[in-house]
PDB file of N, CA and C in Angstrom:
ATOM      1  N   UNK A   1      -1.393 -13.874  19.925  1.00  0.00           N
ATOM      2  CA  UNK A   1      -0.315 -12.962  20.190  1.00  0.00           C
ATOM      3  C   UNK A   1      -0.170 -12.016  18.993  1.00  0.00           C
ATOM      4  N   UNK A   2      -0.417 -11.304  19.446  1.00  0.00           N
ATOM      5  CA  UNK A   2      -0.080  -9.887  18.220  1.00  0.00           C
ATOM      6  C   UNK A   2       1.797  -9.805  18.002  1.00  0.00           C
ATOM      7  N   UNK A   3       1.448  -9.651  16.151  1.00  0.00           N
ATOM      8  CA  UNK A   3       3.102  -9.261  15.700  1.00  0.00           C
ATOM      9  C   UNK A   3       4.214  -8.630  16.102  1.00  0.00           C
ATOM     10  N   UNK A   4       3.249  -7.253  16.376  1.00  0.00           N
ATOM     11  CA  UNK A   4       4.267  -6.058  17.538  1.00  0.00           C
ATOM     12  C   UNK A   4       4.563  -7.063  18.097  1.00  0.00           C
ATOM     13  N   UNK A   5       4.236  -7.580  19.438  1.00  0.00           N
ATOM     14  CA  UNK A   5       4.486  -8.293  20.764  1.00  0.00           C
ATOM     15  C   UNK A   5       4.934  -9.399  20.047  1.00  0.00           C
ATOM     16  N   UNK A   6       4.816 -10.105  19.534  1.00  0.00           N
ATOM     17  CA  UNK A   6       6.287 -11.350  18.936  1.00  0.00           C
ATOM     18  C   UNK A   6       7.092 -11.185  18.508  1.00  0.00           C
ATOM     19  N   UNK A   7       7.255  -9.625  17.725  1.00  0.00           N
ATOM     20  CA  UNK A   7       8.818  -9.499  17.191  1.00  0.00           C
ATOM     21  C   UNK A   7       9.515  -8.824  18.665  1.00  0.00           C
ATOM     22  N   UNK A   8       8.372  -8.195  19.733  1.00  0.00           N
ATOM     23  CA  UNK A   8       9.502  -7.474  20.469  1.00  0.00           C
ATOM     24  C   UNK A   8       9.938  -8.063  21.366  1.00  0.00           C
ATOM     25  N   UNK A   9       9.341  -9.401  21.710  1.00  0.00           N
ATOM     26  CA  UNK A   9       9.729 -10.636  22.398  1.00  0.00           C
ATOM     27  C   UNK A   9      11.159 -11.625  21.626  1.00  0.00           C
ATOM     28  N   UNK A  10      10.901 -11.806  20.380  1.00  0.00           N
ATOM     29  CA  UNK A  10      11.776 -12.229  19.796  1.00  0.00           C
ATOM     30  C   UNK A  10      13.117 -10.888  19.933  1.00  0.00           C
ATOM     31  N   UNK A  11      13.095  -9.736  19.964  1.00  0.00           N
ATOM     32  CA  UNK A  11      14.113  -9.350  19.713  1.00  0.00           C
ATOM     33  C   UNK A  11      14.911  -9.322  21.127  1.00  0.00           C
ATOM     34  N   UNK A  12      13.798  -9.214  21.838  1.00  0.00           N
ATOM     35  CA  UNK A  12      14.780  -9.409  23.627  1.00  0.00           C
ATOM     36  C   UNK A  12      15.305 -10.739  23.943  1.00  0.00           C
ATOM     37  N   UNK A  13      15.133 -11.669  23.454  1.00  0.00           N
ATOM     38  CA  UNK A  13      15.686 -13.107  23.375  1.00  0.00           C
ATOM     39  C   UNK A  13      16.803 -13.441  22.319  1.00  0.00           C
ATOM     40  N   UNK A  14      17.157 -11.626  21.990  1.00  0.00           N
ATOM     41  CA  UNK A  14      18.263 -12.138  20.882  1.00  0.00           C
ATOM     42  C   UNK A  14      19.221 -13.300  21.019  1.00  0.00           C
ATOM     43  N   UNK A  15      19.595 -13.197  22.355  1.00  0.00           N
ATOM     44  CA  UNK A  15      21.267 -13.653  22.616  1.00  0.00           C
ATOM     45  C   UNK A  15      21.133 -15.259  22.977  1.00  0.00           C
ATOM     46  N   UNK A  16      20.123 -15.645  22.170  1.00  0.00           N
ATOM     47  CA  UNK A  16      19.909 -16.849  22.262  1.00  0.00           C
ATOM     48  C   UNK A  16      19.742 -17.460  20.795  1.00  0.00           C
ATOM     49  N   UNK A  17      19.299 -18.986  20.821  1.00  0.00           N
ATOM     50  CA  UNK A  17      18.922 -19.381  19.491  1.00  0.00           C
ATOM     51  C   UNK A  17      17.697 -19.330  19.189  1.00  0.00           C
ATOM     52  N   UNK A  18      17.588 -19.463  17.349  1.00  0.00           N
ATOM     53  CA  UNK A  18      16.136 -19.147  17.487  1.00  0.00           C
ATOM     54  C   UNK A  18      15.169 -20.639  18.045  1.00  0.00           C
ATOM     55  N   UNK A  19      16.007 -21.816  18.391  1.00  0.00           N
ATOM     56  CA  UNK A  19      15.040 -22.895  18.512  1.00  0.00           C
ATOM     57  C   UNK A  19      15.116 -22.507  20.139  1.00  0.00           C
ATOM     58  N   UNK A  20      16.047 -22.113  21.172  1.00  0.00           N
ATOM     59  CA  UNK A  20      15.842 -21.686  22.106  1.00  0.00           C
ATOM     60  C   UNK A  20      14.567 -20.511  22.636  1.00  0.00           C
ATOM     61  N   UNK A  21      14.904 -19.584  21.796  1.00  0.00           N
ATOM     62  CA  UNK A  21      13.579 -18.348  22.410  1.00  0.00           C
ATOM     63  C   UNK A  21      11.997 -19.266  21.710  1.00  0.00           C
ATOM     64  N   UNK A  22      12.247 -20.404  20.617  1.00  0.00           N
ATOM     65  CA  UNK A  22      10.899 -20.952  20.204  1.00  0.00           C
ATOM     66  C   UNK A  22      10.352 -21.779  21.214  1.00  0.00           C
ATOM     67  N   UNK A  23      11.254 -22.602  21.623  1.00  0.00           N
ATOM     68  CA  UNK A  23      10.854 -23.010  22.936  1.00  0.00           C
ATOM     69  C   UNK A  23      10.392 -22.410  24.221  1.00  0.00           C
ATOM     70  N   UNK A  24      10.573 -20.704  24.156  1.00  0.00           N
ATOM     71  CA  UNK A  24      10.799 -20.330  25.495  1.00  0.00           C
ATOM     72  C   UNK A  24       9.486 -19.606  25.134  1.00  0.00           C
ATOM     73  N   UNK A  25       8.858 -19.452  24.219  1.00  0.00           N
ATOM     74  CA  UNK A  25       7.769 -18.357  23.689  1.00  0.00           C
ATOM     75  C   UNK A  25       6.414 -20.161  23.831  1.00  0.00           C
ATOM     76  N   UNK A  26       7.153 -21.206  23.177  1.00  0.00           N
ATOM     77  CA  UNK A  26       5.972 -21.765  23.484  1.00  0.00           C
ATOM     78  C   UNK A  26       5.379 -22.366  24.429  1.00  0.00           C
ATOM     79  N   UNK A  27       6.418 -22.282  25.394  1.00  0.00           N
ATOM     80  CA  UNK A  27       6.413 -22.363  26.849  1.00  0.00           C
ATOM     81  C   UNK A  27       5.307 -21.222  27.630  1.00  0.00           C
ATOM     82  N   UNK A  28       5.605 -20.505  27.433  1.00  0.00           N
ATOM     83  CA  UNK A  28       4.914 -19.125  27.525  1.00  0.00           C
ATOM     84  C   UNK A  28       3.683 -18.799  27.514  1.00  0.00           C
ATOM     85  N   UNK A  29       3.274 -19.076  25.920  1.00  0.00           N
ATOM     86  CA  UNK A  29       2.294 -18.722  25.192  1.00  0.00           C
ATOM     87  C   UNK A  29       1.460 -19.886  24.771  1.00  0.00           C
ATOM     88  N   UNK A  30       1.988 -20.643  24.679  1.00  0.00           N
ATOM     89  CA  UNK A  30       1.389 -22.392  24.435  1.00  0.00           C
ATOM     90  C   UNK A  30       0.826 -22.148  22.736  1.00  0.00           C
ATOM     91  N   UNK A  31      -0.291 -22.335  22.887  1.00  0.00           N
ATOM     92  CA  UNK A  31      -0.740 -21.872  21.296  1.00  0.00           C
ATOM     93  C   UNK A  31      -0.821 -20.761  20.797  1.00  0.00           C
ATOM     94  N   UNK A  32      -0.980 -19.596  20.927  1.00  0.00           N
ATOM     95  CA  UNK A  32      -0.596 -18.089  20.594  1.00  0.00           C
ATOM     96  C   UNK A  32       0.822 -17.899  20.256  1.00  0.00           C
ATOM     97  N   UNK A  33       1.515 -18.754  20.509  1.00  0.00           N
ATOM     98  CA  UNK A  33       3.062 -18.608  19.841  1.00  0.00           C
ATOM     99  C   UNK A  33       3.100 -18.902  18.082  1.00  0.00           C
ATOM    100  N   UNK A  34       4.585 -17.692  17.941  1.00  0.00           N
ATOM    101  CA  UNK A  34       4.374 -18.041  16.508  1.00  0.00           C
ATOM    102  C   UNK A  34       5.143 -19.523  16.198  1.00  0.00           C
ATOM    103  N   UNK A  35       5.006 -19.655  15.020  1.00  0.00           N
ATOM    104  CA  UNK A  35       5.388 -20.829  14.574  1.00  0.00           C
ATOM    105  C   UNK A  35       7.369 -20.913  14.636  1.00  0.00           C
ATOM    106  N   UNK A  36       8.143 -21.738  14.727  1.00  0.00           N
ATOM    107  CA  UNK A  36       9.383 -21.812  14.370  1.00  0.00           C
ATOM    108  C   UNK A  36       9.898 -21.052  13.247  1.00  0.00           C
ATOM    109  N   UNK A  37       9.447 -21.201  12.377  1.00  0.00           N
ATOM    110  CA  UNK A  37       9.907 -20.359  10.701  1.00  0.00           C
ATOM    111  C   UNK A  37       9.654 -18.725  11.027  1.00  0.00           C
ATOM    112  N   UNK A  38       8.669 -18.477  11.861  1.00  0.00           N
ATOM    113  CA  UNK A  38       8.690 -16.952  11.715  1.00  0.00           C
ATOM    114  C   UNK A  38       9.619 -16.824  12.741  1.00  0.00           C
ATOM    115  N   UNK A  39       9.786 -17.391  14.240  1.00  0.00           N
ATOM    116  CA  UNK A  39      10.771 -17.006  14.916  1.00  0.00           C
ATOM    117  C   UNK A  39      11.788 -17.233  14.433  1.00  0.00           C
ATOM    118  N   UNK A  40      12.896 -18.047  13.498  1.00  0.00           N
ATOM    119  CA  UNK A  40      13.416 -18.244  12.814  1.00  0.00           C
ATOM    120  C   UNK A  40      14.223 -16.983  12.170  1.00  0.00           C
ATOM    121  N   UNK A  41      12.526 -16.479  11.274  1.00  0.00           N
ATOM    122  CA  UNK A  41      12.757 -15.414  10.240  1.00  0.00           C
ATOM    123  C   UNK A  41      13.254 -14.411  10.828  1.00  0.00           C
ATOM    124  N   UNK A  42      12.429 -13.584  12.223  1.00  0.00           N
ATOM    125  CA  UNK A  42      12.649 -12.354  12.714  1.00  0.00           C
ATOM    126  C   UNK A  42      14.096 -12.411  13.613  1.00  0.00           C
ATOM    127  N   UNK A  43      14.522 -13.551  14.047  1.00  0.00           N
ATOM    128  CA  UNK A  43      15.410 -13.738  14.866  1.00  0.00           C
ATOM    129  C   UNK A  43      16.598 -13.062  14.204  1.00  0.00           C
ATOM    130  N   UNK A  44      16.559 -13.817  12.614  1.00  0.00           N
ATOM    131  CA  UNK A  44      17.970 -13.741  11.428  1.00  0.00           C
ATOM    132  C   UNK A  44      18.122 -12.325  11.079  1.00  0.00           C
ATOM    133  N   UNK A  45      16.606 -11.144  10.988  1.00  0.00           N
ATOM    134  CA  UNK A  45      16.415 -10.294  11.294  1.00  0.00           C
ATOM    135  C   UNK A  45      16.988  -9.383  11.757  1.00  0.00           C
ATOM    136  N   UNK A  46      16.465  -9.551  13.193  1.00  0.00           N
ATOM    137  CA  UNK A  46      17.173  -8.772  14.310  1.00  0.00           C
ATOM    138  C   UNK A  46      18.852  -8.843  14.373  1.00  0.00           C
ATOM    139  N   UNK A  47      19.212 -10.203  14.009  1.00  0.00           N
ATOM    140  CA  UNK A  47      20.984 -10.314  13.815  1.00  0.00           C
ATOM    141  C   UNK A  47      21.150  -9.444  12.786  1.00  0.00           C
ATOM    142  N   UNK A  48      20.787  -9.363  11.832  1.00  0.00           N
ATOM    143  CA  UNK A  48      21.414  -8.670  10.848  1.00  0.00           C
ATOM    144  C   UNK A  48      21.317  -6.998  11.008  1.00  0.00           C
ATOM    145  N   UNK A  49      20.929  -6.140  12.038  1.00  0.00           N
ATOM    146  CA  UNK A  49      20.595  -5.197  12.619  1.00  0.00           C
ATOM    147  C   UNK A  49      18.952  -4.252  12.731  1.00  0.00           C
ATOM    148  N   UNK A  50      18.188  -5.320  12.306  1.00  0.00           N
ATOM    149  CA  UNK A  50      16.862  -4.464  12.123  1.00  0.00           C
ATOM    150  C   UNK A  50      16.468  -4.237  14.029  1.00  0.00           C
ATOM    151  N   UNK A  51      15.852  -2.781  13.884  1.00  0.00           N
ATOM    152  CA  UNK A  51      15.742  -2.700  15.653  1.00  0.00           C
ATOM    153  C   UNK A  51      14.386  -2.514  15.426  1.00  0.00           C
ATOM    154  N   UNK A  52      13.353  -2.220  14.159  1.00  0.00           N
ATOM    155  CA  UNK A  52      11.987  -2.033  14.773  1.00  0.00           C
ATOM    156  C   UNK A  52      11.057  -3.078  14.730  1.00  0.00           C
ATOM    157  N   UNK A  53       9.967  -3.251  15.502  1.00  0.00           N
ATOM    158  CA  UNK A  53       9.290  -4.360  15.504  1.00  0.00           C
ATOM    159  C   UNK A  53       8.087  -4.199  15.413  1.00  0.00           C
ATOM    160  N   UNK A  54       7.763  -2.427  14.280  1.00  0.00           N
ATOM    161  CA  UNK A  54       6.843  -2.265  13.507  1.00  0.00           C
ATOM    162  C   UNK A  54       6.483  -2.598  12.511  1.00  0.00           C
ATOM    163  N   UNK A  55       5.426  -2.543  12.299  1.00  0.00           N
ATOM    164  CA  UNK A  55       5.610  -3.425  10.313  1.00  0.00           C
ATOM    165  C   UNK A  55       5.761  -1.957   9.829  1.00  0.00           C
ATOM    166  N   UNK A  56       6.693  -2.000   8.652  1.00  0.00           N
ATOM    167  CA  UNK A  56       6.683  -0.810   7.968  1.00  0.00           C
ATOM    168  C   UNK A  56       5.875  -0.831   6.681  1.00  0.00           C
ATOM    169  N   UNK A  57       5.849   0.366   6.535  1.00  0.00           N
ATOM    170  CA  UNK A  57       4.703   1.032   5.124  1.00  0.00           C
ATOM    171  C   UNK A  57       5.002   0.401   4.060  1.00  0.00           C
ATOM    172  N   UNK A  58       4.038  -0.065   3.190  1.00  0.00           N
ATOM    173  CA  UNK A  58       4.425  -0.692   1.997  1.00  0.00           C
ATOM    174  C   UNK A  58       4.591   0.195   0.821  1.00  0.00           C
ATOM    175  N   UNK A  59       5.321   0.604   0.238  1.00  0.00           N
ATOM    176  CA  UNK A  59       5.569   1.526  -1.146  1.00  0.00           C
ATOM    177  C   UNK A  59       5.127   1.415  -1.902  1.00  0.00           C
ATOM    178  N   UNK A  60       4.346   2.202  -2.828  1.00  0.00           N
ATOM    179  CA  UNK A  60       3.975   2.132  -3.613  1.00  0.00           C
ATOM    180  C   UNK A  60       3.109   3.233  -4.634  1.00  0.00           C
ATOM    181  N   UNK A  61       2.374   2.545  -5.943  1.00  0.00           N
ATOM    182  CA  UNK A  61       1.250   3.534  -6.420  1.00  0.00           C
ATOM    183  C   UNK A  61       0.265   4.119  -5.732  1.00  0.00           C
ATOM    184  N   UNK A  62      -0.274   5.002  -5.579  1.00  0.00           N
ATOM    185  CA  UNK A  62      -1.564   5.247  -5.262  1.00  0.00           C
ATOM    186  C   UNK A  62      -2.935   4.312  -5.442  1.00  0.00           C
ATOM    187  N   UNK A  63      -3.661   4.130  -5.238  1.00  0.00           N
ATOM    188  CA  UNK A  63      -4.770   2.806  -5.893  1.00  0.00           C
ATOM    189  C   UNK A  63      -5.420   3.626  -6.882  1.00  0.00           C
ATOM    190  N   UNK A  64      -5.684   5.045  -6.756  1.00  0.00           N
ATOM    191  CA  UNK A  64      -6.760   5.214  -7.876  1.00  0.00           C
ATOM    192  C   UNK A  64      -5.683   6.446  -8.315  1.00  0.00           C
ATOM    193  N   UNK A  65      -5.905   6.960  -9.586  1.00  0.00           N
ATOM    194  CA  UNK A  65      -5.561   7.901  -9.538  1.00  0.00           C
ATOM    195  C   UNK A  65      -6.659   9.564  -9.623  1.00  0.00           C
ATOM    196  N   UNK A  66      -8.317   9.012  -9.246  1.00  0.00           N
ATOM    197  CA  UNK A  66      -8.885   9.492  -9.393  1.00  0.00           C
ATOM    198  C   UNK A  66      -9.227  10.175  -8.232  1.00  0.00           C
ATOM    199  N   UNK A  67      -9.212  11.790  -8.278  1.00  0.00           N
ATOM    200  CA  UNK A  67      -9.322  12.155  -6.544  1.00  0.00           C
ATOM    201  C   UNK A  67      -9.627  13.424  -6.884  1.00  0.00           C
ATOM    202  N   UNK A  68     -10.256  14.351  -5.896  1.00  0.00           N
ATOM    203  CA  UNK A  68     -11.044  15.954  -6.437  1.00  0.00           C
ATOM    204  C   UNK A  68      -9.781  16.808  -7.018  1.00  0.00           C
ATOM    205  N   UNK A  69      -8.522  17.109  -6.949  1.00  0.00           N
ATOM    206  CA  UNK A  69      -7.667  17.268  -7.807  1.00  0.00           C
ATOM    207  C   UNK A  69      -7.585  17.037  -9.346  1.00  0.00           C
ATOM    208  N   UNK A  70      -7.362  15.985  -9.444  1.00  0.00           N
ATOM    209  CA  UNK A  70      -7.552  15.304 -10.575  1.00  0.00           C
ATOM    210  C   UNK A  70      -8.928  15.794 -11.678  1.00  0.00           C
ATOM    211  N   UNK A  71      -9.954  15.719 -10.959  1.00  0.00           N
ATOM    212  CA  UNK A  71     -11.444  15.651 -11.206  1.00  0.00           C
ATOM    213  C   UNK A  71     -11.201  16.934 -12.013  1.00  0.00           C
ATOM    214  N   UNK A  72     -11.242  17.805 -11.051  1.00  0.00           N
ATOM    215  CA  UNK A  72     -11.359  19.583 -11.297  1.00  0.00           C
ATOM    216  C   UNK A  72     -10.276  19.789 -11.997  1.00  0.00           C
ATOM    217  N   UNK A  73      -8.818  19.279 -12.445  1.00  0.00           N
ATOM    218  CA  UNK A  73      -7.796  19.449 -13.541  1.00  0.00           C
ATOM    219  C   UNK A  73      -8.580  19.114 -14.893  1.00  0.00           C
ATOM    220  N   UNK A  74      -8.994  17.955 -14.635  1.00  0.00           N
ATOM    221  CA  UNK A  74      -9.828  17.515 -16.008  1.00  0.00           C
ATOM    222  C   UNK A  74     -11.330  18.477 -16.326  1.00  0.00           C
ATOM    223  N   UNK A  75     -11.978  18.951 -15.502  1.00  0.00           N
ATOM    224  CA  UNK A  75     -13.143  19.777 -15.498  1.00  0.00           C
ATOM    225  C   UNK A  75     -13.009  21.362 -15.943  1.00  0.00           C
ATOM    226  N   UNK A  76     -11.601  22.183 -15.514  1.00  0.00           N
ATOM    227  CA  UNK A  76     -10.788  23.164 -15.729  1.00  0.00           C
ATOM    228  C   UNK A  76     -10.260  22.581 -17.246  1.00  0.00           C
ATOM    229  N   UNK A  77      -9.757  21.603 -17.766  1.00  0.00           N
ATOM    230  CA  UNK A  77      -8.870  21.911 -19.135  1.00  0.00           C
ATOM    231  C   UNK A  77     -10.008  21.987 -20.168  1.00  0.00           C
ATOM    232  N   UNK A  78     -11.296  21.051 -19.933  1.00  0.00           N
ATOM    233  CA  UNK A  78     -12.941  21.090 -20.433  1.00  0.00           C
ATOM    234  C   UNK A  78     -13.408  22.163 -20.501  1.00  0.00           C
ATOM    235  N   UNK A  79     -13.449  23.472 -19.735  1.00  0.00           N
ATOM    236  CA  UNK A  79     -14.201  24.686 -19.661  1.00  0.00           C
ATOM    237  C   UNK A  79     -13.457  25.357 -20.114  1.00  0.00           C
ATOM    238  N   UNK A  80     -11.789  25.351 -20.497  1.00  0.00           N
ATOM    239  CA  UNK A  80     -11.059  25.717 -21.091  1.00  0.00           C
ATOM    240  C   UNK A  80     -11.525  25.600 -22.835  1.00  0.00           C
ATOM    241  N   UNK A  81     -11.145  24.669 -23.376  1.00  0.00           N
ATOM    242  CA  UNK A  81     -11.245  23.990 -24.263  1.00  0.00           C
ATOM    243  C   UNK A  81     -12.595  22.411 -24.675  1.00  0.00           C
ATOM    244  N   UNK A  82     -13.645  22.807 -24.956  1.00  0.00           N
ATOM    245  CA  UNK A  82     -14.589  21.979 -25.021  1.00  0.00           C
ATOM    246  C   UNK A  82     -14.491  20.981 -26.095  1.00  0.00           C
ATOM    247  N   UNK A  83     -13.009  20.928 -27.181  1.00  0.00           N
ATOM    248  CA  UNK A  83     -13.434  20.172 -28.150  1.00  0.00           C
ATOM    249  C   UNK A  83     -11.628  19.444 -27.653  1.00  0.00           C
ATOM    250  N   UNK A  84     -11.493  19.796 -26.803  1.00  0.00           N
ATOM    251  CA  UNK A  84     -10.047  18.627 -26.384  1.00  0.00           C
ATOM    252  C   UNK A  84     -10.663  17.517 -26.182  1.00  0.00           C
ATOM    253  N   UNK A  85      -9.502  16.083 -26.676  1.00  0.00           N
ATOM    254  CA  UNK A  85     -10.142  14.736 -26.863  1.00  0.00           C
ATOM    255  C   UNK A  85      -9.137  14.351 -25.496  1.00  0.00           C
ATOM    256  N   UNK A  86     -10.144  13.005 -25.369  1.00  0.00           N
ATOM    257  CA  UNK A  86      -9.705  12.196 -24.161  1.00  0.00           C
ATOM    258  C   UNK A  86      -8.030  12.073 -23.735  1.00  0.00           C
ATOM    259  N   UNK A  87      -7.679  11.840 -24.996  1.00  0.00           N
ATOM    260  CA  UNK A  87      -5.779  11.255 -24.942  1.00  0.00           C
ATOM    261  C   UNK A  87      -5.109  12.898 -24.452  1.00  0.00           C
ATOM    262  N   UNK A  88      -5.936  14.194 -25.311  1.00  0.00           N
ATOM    263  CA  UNK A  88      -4.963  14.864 -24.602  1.00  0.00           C
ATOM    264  C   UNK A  88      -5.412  15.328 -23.443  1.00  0.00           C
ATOM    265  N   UNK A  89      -6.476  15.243 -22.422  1.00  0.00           N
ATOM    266  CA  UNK A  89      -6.591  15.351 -21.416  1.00  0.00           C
ATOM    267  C   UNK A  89      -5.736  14.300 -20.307  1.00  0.00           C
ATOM    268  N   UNK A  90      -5.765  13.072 -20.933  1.00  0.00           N
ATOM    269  CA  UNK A  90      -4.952  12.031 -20.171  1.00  0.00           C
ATOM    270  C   UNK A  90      -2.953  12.459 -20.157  1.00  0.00           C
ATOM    271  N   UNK A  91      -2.886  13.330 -21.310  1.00  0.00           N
ATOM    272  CA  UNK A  91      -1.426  13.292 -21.099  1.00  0.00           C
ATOM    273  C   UNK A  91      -1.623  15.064 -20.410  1.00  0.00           C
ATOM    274  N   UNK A  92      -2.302  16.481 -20.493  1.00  0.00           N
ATOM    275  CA  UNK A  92      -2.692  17.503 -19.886  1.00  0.00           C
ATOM    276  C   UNK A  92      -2.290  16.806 -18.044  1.00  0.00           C
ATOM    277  N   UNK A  93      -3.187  15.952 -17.825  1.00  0.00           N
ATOM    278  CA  UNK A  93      -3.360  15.535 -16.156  1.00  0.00           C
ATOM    279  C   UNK A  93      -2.318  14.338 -15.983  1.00  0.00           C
ATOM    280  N   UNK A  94      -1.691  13.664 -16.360  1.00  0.00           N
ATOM    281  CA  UNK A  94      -0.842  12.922 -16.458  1.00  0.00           C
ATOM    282  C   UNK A  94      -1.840  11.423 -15.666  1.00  0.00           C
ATOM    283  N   UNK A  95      -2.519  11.377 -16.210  1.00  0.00           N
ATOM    284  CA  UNK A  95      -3.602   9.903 -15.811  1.00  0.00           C
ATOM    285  C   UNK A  95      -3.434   9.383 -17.181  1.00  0.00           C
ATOM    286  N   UNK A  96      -3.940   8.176 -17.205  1.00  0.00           N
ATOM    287  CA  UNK A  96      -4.269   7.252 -18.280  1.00  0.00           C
ATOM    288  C   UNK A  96      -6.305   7.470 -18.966  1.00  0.00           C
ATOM    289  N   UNK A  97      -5.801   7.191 -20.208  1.00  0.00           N
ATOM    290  CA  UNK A  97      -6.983   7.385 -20.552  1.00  0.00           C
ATOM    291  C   UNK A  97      -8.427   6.683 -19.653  1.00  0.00           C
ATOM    292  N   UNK A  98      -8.449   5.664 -19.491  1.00  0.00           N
ATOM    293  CA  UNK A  98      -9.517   5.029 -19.024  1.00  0.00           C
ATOM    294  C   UNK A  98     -10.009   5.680 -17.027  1.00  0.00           C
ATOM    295  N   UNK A  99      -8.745   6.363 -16.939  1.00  0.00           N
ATOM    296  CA  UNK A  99      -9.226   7.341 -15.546  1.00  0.00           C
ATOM    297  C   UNK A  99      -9.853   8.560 -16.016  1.00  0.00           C
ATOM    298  N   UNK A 100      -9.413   9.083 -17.150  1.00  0.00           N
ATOM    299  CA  UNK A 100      -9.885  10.379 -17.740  1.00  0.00           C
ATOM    300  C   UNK A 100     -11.572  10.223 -18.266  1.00  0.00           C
ATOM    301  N   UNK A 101     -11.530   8.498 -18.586  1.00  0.00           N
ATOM    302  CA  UNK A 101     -13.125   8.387 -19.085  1.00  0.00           C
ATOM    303  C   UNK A 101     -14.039   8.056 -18.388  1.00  0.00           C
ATOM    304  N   UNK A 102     -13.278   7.675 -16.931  1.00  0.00           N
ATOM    305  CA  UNK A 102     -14.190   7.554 -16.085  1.00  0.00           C
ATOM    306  C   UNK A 102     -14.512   8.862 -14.925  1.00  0.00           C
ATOM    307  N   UNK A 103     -13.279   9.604 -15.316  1.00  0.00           N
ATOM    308  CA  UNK A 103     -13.958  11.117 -14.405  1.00  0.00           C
ATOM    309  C   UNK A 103     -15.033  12.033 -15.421  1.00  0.00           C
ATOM    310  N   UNK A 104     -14.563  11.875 -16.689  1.00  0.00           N
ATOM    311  CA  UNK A 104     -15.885  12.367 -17.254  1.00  0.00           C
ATOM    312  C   UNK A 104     -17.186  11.559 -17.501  1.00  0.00           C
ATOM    313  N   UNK A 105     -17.287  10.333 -17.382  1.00  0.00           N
ATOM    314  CA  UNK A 105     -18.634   9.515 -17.208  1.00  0.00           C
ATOM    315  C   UNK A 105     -19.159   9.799 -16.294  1.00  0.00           C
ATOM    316  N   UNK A 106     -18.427   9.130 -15.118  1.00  0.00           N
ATOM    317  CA  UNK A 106     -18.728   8.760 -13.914  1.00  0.00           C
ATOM    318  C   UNK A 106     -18.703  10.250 -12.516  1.00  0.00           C
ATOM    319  N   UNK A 107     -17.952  10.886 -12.401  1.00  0.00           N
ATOM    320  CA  UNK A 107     -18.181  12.431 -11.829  1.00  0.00           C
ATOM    321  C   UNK A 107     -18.806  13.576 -12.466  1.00  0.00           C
ATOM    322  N   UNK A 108     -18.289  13.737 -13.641  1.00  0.00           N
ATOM    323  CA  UNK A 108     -19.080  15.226 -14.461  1.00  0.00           C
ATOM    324  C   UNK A 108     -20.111  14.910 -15.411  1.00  0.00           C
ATOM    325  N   UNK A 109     -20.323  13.381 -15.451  1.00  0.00           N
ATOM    326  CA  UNK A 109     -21.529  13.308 -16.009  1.00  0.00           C
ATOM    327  C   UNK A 109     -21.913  13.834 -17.429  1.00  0.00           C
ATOM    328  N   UNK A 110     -20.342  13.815 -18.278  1.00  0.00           N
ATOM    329  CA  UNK A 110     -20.434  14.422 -19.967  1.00  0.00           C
ATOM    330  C   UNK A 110     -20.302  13.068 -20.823  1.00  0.00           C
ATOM    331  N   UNK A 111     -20.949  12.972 -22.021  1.00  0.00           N
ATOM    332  CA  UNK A 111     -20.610  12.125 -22.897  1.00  0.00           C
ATOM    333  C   UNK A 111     -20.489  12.775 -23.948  1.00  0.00           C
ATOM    334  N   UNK A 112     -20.348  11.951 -25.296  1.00  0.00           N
ATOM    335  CA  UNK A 112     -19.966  12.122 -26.281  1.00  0.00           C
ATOM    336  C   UNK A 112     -21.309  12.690 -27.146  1.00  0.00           C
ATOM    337  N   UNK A 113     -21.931  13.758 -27.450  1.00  0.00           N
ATOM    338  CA  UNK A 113     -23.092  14.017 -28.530  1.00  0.00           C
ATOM    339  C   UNK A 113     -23.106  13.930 -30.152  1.00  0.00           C
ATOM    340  N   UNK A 114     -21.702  13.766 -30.871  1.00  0.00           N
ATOM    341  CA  UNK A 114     -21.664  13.812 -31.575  1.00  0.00           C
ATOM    342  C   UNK A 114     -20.401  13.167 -32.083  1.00  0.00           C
ATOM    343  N   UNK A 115     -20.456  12.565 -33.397  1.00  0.00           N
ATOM    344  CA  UNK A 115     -19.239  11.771 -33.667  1.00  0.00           C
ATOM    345  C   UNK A 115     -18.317  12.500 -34.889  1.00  0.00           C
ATOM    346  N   UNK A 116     -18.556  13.859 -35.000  1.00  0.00           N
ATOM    347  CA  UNK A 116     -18.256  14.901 -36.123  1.00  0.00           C
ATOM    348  C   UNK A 116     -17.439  16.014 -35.334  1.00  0.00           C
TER     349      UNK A 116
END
């Protein structure tokens, strides 16, 4: 039984208990039913006024902060300025250094020639 379809089952069985609609889902569904604790969970849920029985988006960071934006900010402040160091490109693009050293390793393909 898919989540959609158990919370929207659970929420039409509001006006009952949750060991009632658990019984009435495993009646139903036999083994494809969810367990007691999640009908339980979504039941207490739905009482407390939640009406969707989508999962919603999880918030958050981005995963990388490395993306053709980024790339070409750091590639643009470089053709600008060829002797800017890593830290101020990382605070220029607002990334952390170790994203800044891996768009110039790993995409533009520059290293370091000299330590002077």
């Amino acid at each position: 039984m898919e989540p959609v379809e158990c919370r929207a089952v659970i929420r039409d069985l509001r006006g009952r208990t949750p060991r009632e609609t658990f019984d009435e889902m495993k009646d139903t569904y036999g083994e494809g039913a969810p367990s007691y604790d999640v009908v339980k969970h979504w039941h207490h849920q739905f009482m407390c006024g939640w009406t969707s029985v989508e999962t919603a988006p999880i918030p958050g960071r981005p995963q990388s902060a490395i993306n053709e934006d980024t790339i070409r900010q750091v590639e643009a402040a470089i053709l600008e300025d060829r002797r800017i160091t890593v830290h101020q490109l990382a605070q220029d693009v607002k990334i952390n250094v170790g994203s800044v050293d891996k768009i110039l390793h790993d995409h533009l393909y520059l290293w370091k020639l000299s330590v002077r």
